[in-house]
Protein backbone atom coordinates (compact mmCIF):
# COMPACT_ATOMS: atom_id res chain seq x y z
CA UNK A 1 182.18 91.64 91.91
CA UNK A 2 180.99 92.99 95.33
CA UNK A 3 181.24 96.12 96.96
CA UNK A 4 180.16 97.52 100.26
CA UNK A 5 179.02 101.24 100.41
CA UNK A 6 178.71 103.25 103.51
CA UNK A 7 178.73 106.77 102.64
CA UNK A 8 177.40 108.70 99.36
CA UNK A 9 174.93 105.85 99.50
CA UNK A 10 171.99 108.02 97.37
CA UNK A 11 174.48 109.10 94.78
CA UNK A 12 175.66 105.35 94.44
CA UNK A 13 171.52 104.87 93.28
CA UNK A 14 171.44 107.40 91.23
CA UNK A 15 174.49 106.63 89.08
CA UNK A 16 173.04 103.22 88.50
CA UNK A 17 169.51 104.34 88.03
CA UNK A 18 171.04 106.84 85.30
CA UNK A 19 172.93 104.10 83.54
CA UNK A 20 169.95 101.82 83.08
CA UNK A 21 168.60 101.10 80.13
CA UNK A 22 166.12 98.06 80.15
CA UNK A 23 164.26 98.07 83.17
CA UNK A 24 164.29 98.74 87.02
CA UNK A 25 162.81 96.75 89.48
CA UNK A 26 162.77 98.20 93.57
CA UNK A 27 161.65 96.85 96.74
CA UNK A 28 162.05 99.77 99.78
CA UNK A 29 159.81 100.28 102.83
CA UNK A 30 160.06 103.52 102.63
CA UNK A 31 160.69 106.19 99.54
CA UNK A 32 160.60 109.87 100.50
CA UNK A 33 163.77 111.52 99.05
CA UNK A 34 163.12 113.92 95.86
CA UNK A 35 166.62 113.57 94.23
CA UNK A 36 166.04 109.26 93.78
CA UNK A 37 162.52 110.33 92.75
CA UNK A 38 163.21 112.60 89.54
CA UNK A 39 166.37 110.15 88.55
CA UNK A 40 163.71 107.63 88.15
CA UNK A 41 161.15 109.68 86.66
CA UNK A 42 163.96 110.96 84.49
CA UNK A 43 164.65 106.99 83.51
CA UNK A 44 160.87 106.30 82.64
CA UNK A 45 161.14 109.50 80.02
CA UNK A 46 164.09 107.94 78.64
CA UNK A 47 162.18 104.49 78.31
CA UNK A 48 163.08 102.47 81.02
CA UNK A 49 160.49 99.99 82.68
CA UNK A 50 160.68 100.48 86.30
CA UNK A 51 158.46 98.36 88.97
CA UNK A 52 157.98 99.45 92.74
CA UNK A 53 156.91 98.00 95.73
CA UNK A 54 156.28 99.98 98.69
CA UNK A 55 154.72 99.93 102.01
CA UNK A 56 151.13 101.71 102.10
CA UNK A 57 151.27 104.52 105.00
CA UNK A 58 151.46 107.83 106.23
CA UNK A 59 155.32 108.11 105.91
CA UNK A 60 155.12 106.95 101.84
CA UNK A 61 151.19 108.04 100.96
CA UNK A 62 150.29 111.35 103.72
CA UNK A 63 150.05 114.59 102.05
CA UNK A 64 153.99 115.58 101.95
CA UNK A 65 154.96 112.31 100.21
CA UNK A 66 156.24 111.82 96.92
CA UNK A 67 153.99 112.08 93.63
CA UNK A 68 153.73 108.59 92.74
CA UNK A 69 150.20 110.18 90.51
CA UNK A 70 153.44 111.54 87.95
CA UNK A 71 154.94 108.51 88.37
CA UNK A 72 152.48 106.32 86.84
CA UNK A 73 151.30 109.09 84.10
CA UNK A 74 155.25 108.43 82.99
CA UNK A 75 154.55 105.00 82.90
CA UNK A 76 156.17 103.44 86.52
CA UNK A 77 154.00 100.14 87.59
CA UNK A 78 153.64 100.69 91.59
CA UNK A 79 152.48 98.03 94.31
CA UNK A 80 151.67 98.79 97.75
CA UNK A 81 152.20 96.41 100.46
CA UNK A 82 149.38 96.84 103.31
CA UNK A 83 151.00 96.68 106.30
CA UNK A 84 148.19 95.52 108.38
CA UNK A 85 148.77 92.27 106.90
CA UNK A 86 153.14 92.46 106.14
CA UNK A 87 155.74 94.77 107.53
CA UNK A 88 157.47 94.35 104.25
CA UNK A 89 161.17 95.57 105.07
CA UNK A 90 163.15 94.80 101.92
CA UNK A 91 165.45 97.45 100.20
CA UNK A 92 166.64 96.61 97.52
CA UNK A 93 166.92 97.18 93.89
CA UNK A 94 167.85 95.23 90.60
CA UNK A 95 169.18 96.94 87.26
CA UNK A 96 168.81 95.85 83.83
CA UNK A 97 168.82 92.32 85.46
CA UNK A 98 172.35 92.74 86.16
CA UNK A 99 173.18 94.51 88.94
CA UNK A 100 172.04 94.33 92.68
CA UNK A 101 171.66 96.86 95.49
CA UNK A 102 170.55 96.07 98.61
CA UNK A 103 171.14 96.82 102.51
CA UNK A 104 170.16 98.86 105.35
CA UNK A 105 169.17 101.42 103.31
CA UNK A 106 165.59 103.15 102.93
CA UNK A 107 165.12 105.52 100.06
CA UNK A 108 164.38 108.52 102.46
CA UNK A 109 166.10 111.95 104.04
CA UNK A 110 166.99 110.25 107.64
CA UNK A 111 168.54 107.11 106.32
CA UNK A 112 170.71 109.40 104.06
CA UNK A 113 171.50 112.45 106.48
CA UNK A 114 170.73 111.23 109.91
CA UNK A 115 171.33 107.23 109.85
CA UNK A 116 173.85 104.86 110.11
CA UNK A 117 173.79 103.00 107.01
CA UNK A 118 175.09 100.49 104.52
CA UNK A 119 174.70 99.05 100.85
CA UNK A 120 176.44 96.33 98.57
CA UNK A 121 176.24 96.40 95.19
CA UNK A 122 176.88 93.03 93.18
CA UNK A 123 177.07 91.65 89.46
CA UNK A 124 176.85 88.16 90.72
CA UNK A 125 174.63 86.51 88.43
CA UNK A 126 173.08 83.92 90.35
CA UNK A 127 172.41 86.42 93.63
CA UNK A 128 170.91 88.91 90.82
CA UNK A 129 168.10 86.63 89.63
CA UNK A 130 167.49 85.24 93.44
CA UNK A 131 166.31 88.10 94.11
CA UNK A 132 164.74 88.72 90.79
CA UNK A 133 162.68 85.76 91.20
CA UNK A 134 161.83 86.88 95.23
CA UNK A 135 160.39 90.33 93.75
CA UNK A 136 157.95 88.88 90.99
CA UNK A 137 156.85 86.37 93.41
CA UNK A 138 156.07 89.18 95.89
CA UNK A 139 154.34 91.22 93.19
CA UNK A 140 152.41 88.42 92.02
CA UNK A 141 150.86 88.57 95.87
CA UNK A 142 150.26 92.52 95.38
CA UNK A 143 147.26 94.26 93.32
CA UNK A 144 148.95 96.45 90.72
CA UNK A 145 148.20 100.28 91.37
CA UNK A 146 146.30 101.85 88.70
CA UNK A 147 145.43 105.26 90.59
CA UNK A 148 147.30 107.07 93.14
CA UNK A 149 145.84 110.00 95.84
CA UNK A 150 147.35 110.82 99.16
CA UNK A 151 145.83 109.35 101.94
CA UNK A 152 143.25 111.50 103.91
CA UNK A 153 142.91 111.79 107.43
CA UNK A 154 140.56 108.93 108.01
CA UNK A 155 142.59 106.80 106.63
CA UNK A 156 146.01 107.46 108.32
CA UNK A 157 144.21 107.76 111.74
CA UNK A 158 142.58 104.23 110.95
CA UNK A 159 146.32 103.02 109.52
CA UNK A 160 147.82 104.67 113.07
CA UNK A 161 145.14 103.22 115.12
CA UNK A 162 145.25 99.67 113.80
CA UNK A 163 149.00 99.60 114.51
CA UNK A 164 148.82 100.67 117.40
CA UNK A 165 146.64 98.18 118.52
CA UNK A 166 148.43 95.50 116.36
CA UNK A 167 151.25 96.72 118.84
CA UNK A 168 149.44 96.62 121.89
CA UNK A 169 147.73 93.25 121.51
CA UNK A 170 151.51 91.82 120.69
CA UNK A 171 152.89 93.09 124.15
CA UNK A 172 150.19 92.01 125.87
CA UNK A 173 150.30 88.61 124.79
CA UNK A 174 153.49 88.12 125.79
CA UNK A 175 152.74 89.46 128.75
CA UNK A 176 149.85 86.81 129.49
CA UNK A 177 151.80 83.79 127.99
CA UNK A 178 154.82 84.13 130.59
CA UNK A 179 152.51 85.10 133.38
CA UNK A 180 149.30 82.67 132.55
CA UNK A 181 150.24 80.31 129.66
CA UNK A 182 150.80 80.10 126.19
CA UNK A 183 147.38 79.35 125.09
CA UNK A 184 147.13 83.32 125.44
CA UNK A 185 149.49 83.57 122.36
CA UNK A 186 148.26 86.32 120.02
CA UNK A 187 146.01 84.88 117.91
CA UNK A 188 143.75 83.65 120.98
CA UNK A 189 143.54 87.38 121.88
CA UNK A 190 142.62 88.60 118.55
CA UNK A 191 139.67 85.65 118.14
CA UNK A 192 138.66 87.39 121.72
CA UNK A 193 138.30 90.45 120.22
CA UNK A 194 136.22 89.10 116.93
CA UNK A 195 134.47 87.24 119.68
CA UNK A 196 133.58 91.16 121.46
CA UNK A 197 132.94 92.14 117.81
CA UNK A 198 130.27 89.56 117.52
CA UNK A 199 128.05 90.38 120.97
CA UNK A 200 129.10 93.99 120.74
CA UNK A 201 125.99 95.30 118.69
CA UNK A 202 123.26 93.17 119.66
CA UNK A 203 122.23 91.21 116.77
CA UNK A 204 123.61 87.94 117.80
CA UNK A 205 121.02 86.24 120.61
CA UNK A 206 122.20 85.74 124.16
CA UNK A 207 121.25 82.37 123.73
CA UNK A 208 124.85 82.03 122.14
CA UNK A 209 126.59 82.08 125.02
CA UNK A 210 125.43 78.31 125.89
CA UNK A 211 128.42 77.19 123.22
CA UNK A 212 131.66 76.73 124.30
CA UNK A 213 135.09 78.41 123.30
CA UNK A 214 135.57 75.62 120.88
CA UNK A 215 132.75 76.24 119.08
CA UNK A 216 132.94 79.92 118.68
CA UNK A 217 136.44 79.34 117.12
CA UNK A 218 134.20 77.71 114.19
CA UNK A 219 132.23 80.84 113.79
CA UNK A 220 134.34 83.77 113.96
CA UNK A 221 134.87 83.90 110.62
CA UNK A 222 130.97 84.07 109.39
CA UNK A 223 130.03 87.38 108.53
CA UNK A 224 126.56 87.37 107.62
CA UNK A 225 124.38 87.48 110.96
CA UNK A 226 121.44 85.11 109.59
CA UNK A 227 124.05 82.50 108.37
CA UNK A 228 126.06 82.99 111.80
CA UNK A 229 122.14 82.28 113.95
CA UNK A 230 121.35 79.58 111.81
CA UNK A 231 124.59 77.29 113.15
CA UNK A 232 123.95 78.61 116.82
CA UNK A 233 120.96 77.02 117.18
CA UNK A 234 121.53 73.73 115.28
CA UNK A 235 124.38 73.46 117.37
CA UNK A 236 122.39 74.43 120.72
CA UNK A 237 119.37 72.66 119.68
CA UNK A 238 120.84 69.74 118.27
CA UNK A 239 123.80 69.09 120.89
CA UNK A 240 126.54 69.55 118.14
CA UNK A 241 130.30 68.87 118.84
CA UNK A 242 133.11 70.80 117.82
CA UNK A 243 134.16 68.53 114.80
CA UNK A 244 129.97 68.23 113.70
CA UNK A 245 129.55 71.94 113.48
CA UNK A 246 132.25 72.50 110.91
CA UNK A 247 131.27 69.67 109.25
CA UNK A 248 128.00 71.20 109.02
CA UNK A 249 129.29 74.23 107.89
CA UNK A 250 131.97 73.10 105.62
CA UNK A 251 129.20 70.82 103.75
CA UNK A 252 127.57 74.47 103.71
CA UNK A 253 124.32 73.57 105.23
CA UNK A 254 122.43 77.20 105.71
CA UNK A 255 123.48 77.73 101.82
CA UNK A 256 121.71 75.42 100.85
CA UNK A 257 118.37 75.76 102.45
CA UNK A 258 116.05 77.45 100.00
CA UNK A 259 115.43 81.12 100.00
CA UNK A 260 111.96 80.79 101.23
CA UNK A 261 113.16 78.94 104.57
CA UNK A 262 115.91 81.22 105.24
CA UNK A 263 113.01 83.94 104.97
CA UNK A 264 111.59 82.08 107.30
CA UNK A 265 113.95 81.90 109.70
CA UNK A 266 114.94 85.69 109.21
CA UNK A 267 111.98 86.30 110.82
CA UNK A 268 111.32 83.99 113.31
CA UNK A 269 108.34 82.70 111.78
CA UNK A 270 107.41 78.56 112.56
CA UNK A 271 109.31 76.21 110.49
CA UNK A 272 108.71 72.59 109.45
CA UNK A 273 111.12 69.36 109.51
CA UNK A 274 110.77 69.58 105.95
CA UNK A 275 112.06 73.15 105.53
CA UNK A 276 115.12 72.13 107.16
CA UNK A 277 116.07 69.80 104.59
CA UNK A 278 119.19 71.07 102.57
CA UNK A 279 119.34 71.22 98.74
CA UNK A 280 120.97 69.71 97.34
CA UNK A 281 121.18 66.68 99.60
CA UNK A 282 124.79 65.46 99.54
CA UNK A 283 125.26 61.91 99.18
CA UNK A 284 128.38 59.92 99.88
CA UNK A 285 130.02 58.31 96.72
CA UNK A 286 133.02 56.67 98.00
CA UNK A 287 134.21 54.61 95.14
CA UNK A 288 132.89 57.45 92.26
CA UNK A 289 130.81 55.13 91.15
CA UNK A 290 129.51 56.79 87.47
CA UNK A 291 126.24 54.65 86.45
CA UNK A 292 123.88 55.40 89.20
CA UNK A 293 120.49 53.60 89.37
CA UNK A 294 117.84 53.98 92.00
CA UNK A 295 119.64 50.72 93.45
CA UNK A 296 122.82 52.07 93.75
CA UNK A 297 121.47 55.48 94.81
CA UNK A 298 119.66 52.95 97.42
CA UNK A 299 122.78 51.61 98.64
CA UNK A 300 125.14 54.38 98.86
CA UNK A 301 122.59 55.79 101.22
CA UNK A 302 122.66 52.58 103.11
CA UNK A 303 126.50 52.44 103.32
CA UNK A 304 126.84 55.14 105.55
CA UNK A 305 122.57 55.62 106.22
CA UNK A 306 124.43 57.69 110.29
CA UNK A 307 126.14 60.30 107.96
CA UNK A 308 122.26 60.47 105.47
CA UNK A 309 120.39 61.02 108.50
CA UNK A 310 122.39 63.79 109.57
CA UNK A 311 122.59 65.19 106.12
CA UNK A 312 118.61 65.53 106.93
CA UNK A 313 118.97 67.21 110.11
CA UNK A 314 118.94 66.28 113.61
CA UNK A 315 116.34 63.74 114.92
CA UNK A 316 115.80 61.13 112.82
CA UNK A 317 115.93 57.85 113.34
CA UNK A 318 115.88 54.56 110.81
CA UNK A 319 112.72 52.40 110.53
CA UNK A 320 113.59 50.05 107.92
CA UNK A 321 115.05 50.19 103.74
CA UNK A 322 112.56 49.19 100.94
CA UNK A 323 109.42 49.06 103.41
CA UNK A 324 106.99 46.88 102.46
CA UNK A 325 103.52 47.37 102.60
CA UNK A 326 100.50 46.00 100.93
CA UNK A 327 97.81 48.06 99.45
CA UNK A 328 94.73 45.85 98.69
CA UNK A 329 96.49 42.14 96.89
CA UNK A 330 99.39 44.55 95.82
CA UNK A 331 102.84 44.61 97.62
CA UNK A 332 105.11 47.91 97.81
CA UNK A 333 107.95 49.02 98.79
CA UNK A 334 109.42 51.96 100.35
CA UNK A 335 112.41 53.07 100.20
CA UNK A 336 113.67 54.48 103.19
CA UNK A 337 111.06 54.68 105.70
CA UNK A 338 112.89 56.92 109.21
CA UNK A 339 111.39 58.70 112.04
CA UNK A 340 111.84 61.82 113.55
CA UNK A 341 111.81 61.88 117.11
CA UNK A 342 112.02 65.59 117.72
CA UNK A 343 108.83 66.63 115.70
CA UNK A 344 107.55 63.03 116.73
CA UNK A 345 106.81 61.44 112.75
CA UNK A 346 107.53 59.07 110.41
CA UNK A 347 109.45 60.29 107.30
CA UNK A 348 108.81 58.57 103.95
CA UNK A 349 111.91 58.79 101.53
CA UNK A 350 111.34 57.99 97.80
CA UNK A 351 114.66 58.24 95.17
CA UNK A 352 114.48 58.98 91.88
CA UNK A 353 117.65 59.27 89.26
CA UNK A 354 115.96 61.21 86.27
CA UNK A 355 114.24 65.18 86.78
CA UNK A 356 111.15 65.26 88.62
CA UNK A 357 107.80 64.23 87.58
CA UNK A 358 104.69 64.95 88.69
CA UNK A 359 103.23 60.98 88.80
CA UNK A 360 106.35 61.41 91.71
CA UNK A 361 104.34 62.70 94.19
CA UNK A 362 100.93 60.86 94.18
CA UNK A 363 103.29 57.92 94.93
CA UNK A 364 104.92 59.61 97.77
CA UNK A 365 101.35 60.61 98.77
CA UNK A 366 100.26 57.10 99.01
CA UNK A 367 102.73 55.69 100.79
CA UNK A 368 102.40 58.70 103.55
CA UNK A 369 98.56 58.36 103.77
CA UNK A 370 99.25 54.00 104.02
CA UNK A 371 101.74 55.01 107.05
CA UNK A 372 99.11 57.59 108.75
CA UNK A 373 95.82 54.85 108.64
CA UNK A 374 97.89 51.41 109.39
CA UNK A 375 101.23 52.38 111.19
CA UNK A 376 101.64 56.26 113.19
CA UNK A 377 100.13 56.11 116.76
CA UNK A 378 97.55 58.15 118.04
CA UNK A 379 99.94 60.21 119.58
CA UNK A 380 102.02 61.37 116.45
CA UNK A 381 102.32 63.76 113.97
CA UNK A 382 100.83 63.21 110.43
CA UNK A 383 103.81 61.65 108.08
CA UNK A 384 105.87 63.93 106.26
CA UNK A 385 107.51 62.76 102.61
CA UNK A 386 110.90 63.87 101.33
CA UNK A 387 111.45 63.31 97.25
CA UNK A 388 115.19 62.97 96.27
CA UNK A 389 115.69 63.06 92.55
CA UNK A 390 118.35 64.02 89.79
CA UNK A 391 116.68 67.38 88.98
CA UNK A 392 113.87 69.06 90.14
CA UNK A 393 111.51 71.33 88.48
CA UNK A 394 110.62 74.30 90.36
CA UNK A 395 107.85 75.40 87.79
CA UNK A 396 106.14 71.90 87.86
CA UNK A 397 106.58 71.22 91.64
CA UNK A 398 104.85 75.11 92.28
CA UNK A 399 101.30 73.77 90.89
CA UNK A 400 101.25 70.25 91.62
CA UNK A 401 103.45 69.87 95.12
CA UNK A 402 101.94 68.86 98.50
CA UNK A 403 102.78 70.69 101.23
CA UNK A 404 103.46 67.87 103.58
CA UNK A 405 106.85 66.66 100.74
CA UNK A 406 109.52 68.28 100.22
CA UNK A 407 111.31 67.57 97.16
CA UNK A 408 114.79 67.85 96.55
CA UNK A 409 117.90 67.24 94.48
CA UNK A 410 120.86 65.11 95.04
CA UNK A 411 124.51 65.51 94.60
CA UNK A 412 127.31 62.69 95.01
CA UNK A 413 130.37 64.05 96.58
C-alpha cells in the first residue's frame, strides 16, 4: 500500500503516532508545532520508544522552541545534527517498524498553514526497513543527547554568523572559479582563511612565509603553536619538499623529541644535534622480520641507511658500517660511523637489542675519544655518540650518561 497526502498532513501524523505501540523513530529538520509534540509525549507515557533526530539551531533550540527537556524526562532519546558540518534535510518517520511517512513535510506551523506540501505513507516492507537501516546508521554518526537547554544568545549569533559565512564563502567561490579558475573551489578558500587564522595573532614567526602554498596545506591542521614552529623550521632550515614534510610529520617527529628538548626549543634556548634526535628512532622492517639481533638490526639500517639518516635529522652523511679501528694490538668495530655536515662532526652509532646498560656508554665513549685523537680535523667539532637500544633506562642513564651521547630507543615499523 501507498498513499499520497496533501492536505490534513499533521493530523495524518498524529493518527499514526496515536496508534503506535512499539516504538517511533523520526528524522525532520525542523520540529516546532505543539499539537505533534504532546501526541508524542502522550506516546512515551503510554510506553512507546521514540528516537529523534533534529537539526541543532535557532529555529528547533532558541528560546520559543519546543521542550525537548520534558521530552527526555518522559523518556524520548534525541540527536542533534550540527549543521555546521550537515544540512540534514530528511523528514521522515517510521512506526512500529511498519509503516513509513515521509515527504516535503517539516514538523512545523508554516509547512502546515502556510506551505505547499506533500506526504506518502507506505506499508511496503522492504522501503520500511531501507529507511530503518538509513536512520540507525545516521544516529550511529550522532552523540546521543543526555541534557537539553535552549540556546543562548552567543550561541545562535555564533550558529547565524558561521552560516552566514558558510554562505558567503560558497558564492564567492563560484564566483572566482568561473571568473579565475577552479583551483579557487571552496575548500582552497577556506584553507586561506585557516591560513589568516594562523598569522592573524602573532605567534607564528614571519620567517614562515619563506614556505610555499604546498607546504602550508601540510600544516593547517596543527593546532598546537610549538608543534606547528618546530616543522617550519626543519622545513626552512633543512630545504624540505612537500612529500618530506608530511612524512616528517606523519612519522610524528616533534612528538617524539623528549620533553626537555621541546623545552628547549619553547624557548629559544641553543640546541644540540643530539637533542634533535627523535625517540623512539623508527627503523624500517620491511619483511617483519621477528628475531632481531644486533646483525639484523645492523642491516635493516643498511637496507635503506638514505631513509636512517633522515630519521636522524638533516645533515648527515655516511662514513662507513662496522668501522674499524685499532686500539693498541686490539681491532674494533663500529657500527655506523656518519658525519654531520651542518654542525661539522662525526657521529658514532652503537646498537644494542636488550635495555640499556651502563658498560654501554664507556664503549660509546671510547670509540668517540679514538675518532677525536686519530680521525676529526682540526677544524671540527668534538664527536658526538648516539646509543640505539631495545629499552632505555631513564633512571640509570640520569647518573651515569655523558652529555656528548644521546641514547635512545628503537622501534621497527
Amino acid at each position: 500500500m501507498i498513499q499520497a497526502y496533501f492536505n490534513q498532513i499533521r493530523k495524518k501524523i498524529i493518527e499514526e503516532i496515536n496508534n503506535s505501540n512499539k516504538d517511533i523513530i523520526i528524522a525532520v529538520a525542523w520540529f516546532t508545532q505543539h499539537d505533534l509534540f504532546d501526541a508524542i509525549i502522550n506516546a512515551l507515557e503510554r510506553g512507546v520508544n521514540i528516537s529523534l533526530i533534529l537539526i541543532k539551531d535557532i529555529i528547533n533550540c532558541g528560546d520559543y522552541g519546543l521542550d525537548f527537556s520534558l521530552y527526555l524526562q518522559k523518556g524520548g532519546k534525541l540527536c542533534f545534527v550540527n549543521k555546521r558540518n550537515i544540512l540534514m534535510h530528511n523528514k521522515f518517520c517510521i512506526f512500529d517498524g511498519s509503516i513509513l511517512i515521509t515527504g516535503s513535510y517539516n514538523w512545523t506551523y508554516s509547512a502546515e498553514s502556510r506551505n505547499a506540501e506533500n506526504i506518502i505513507i507506505t506499508d511496503e516492507e522492504n522501503v520500511c526497513e531501507d529507511y530503518t537501516k538509513y536512520f540507525s546508521d545516521l544516529w550511529n554518526q550522532l552523540t546521543e543527547v543526555n541534557e537539553y537547554s535552549h540556546m543562548n544568545i552567543s550561541e545562535i549569533e555564533a550558529d547565524i554568523l558561521i552560516q552566514e559565512y558558510d554562505n558567503i564563502v560558497e558564492e564567492y567561490s563560484k564566483k572566482l572559479v568561473i571568473e579565475v579558475g577552479k583551483q579557487y573551489n571552496r575548500r582552497t578558500l577556506f584553507r586561506m582563511k585557516q591560513f589568516y587564522n594562523m598569522f592573524s595573532d602573532g605567534k607564528v614567526s614571519p620567517t614562515a612565509t619563506q614556505l610555499t602554498w604546498s607546504h602550508y596545506s601540510e600544516l593547517l591542521s596543527i593546532k598546537d603553536v610549538n608543534r606547528l614552529m618546530y616543522y617550519i623550521n626543519i622545513t626552512i632550515n633543512n630545504n624540505l619538499s612537500k612529500r618530506e614534510l608530511r612524512e616528517r610529520i606523519k612519522n610524528k617527529e616533534y612528538e617524539r623529541l623528549p620533553d626537555e628538548i621541546k623545552n628547549k626549543l619553547m624557548v629559544k634556548n641553543k640546541v644540540e644535534i643530539k637533542d634533535l634526535v627523535p625517540n623512539p628512532i623508527l627503523i624500517r622492517n620491511k619483511n617483519n622480520i621477528e628475531i632481531i639481533t644486533e646483525k639484523v638490526l645492523h642491516n635493516l639500517i643498511l637496507e635503506d641507511i638514505e631513509s636512517f639518516m633522515k630519521e636522524l635529522g638533516n645533515s648527515f652523511s655516511f662514513i662507513g658500517s662496522e668501522y674499524k679501528i685499532k686500539i693498541g694490538d686490539r681491532n674494533h668495530y663500529i657500527d655506523l660511523l656518519l658525519f654531520n655536515i651542518k654542525y661539522n662532526c662525526y657521529v658514532v652509532i652503537e646498537l644494542k637489542v636488550t635495555e640499556f646498560k651502563v658498560e654501554y656508554i664507556s664503549q660509546v665513549e671510547k670509540y668517540m675519544n679514538y675518532i677525536d685523537k686519530n680521525t676529526k680535523e682540526v677544524s671540527n667539532n668534538n664527536t658526538i655518540g648516539i646509543l640505539i637500544c631495545k629499552r632505555e633506562n631513564k633512571f640509570v642513564i640520569e647518573y651515569c650518561s655523558d652529555e656528548r651521547i644521546a641514547v635512545r630507543e628503537y622501534e621497527l615499523v
